[in-house]
N, C-alpha and C. Protein backbone atom coordinates (compact mmCIF):
# COMPACT_ATOMS: atom_id res chain seq x y z
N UNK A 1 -113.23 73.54 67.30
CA UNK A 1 -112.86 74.35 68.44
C UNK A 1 -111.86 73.58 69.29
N UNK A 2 -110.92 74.17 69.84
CA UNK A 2 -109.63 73.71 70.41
C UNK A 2 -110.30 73.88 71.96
N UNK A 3 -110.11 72.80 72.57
CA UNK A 3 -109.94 72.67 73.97
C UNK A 3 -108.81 73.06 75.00
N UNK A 4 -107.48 73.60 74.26
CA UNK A 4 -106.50 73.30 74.79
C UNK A 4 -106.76 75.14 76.15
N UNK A 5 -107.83 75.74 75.77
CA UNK A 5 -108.14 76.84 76.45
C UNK A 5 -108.20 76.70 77.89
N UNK A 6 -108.45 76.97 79.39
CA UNK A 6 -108.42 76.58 80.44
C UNK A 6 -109.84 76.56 80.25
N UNK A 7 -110.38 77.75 79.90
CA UNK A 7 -111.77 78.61 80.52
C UNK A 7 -112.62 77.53 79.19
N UNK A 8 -111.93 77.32 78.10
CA UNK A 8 -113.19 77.11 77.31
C UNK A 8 -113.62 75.42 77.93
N UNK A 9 -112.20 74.36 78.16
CA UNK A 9 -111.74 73.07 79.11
C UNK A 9 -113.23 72.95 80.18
N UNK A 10 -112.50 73.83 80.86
CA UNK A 10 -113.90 74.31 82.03
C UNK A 10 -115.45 74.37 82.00
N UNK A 11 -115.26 75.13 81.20
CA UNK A 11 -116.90 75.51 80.57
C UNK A 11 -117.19 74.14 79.92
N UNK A 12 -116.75 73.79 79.02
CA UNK A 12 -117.19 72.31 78.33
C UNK A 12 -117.55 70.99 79.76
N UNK A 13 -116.35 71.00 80.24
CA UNK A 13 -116.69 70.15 81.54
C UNK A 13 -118.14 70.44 82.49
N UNK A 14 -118.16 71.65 82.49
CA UNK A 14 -119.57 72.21 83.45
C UNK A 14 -121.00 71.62 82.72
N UNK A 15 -120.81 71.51 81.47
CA UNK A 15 -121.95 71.61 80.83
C UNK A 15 -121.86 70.02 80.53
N UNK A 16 -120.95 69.34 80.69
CA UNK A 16 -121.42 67.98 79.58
C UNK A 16 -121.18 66.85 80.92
N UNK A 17 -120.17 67.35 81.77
CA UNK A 17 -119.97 66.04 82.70
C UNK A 17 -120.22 66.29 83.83
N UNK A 18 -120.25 67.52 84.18
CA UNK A 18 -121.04 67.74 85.65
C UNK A 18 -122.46 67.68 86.12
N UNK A 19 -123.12 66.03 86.34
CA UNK A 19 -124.33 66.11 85.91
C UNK A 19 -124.45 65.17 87.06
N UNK A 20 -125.51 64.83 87.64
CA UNK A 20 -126.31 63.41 88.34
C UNK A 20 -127.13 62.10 87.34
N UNK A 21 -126.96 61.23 87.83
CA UNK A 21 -127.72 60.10 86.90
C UNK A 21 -128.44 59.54 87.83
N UNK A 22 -129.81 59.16 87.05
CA UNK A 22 -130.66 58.75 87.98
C UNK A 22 -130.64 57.28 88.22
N UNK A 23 -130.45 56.61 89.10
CA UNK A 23 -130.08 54.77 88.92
C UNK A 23 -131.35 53.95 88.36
N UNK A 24 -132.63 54.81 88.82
CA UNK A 24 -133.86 54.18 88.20
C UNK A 24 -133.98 54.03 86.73
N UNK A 25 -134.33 55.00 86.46
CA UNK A 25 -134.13 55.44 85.02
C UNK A 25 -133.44 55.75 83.85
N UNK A 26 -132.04 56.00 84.30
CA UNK A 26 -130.91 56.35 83.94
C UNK A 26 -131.00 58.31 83.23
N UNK A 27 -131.77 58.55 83.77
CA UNK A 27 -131.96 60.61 82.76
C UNK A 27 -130.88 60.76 83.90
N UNK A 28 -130.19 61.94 82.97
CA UNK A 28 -129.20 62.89 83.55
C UNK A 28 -130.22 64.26 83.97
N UNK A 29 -129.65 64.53 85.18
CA UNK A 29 -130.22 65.91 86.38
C UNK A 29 -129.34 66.58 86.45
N UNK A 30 -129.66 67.66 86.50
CA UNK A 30 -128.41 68.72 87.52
C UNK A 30 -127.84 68.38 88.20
N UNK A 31 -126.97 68.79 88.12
CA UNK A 31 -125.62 68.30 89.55
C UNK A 31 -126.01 68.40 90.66
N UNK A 32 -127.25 69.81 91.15
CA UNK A 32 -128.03 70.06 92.74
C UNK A 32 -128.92 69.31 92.85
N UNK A 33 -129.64 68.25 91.91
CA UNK A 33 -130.80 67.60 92.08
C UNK A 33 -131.16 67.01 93.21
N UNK A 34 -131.84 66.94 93.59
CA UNK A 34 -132.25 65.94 95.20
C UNK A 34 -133.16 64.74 95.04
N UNK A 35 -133.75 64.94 93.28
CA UNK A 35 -135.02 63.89 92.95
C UNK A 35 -134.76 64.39 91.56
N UNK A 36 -135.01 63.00 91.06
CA UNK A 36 -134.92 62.84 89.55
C UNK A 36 -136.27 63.46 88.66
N UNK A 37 -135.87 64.03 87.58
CA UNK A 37 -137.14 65.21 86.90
C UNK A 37 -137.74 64.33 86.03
N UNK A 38 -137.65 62.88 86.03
CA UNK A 38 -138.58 61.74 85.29
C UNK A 38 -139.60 61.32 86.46
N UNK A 39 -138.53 60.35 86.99
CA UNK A 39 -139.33 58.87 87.32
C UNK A 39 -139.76 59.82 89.52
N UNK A 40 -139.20 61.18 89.68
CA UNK A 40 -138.80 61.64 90.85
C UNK A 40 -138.24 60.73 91.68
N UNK A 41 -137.49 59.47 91.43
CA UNK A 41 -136.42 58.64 92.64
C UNK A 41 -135.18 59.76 92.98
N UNK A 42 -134.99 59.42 94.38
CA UNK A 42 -134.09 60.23 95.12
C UNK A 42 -132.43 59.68 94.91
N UNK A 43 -132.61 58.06 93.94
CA UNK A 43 -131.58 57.57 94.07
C UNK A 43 -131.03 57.68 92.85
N UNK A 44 -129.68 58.67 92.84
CA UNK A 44 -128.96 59.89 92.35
C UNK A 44 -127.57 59.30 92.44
N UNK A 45 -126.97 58.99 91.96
CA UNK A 45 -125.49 59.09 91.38
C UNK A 45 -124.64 60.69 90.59
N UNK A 46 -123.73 60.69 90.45
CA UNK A 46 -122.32 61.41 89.65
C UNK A 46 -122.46 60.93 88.71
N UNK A 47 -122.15 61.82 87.93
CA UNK A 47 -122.16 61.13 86.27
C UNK A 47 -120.63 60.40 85.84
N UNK A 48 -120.45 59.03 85.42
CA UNK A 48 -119.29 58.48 85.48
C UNK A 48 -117.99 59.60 84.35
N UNK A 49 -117.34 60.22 84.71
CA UNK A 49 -116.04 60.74 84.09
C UNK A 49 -114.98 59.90 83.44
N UNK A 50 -115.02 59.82 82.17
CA UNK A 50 -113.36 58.93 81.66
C UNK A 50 -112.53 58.45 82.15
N UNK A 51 -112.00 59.68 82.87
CA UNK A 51 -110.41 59.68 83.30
C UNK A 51 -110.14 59.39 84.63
N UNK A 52 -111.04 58.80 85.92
CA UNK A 52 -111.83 58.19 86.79
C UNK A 52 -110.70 57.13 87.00
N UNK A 53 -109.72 56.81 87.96
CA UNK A 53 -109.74 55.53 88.27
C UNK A 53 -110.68 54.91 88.98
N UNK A 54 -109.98 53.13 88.58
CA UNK A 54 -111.30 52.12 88.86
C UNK A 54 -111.00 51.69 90.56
């Protein structure tokens, strides 16, 4: 499947990198999370993106 789509680009991004990481544990949450669905720590990060400068 070709990415070069806007909508399909999009959709792939929503689902694979728009996420929270938990710093305790490291499980990926929903992006709305407020507490992690393992260990429940509140301490929540962005999920790191590639293309991210440092």
């Amino acid at each position: 499947m070709s990415l070069r789509d806007p909508f399909k680009l999009e959709l792939a991004r929503r689902h694979l990198v728009n996420k929270t990481v938990c710093r305790s544990c490291g499980v990926t949450n929903p992006p709305k999370a407020t507490k992690c669905r393992k260990c429940r720590s509140k301490n929540l990060r962005p999920k790191k993106t590639k293309g991210r400068a440092r």
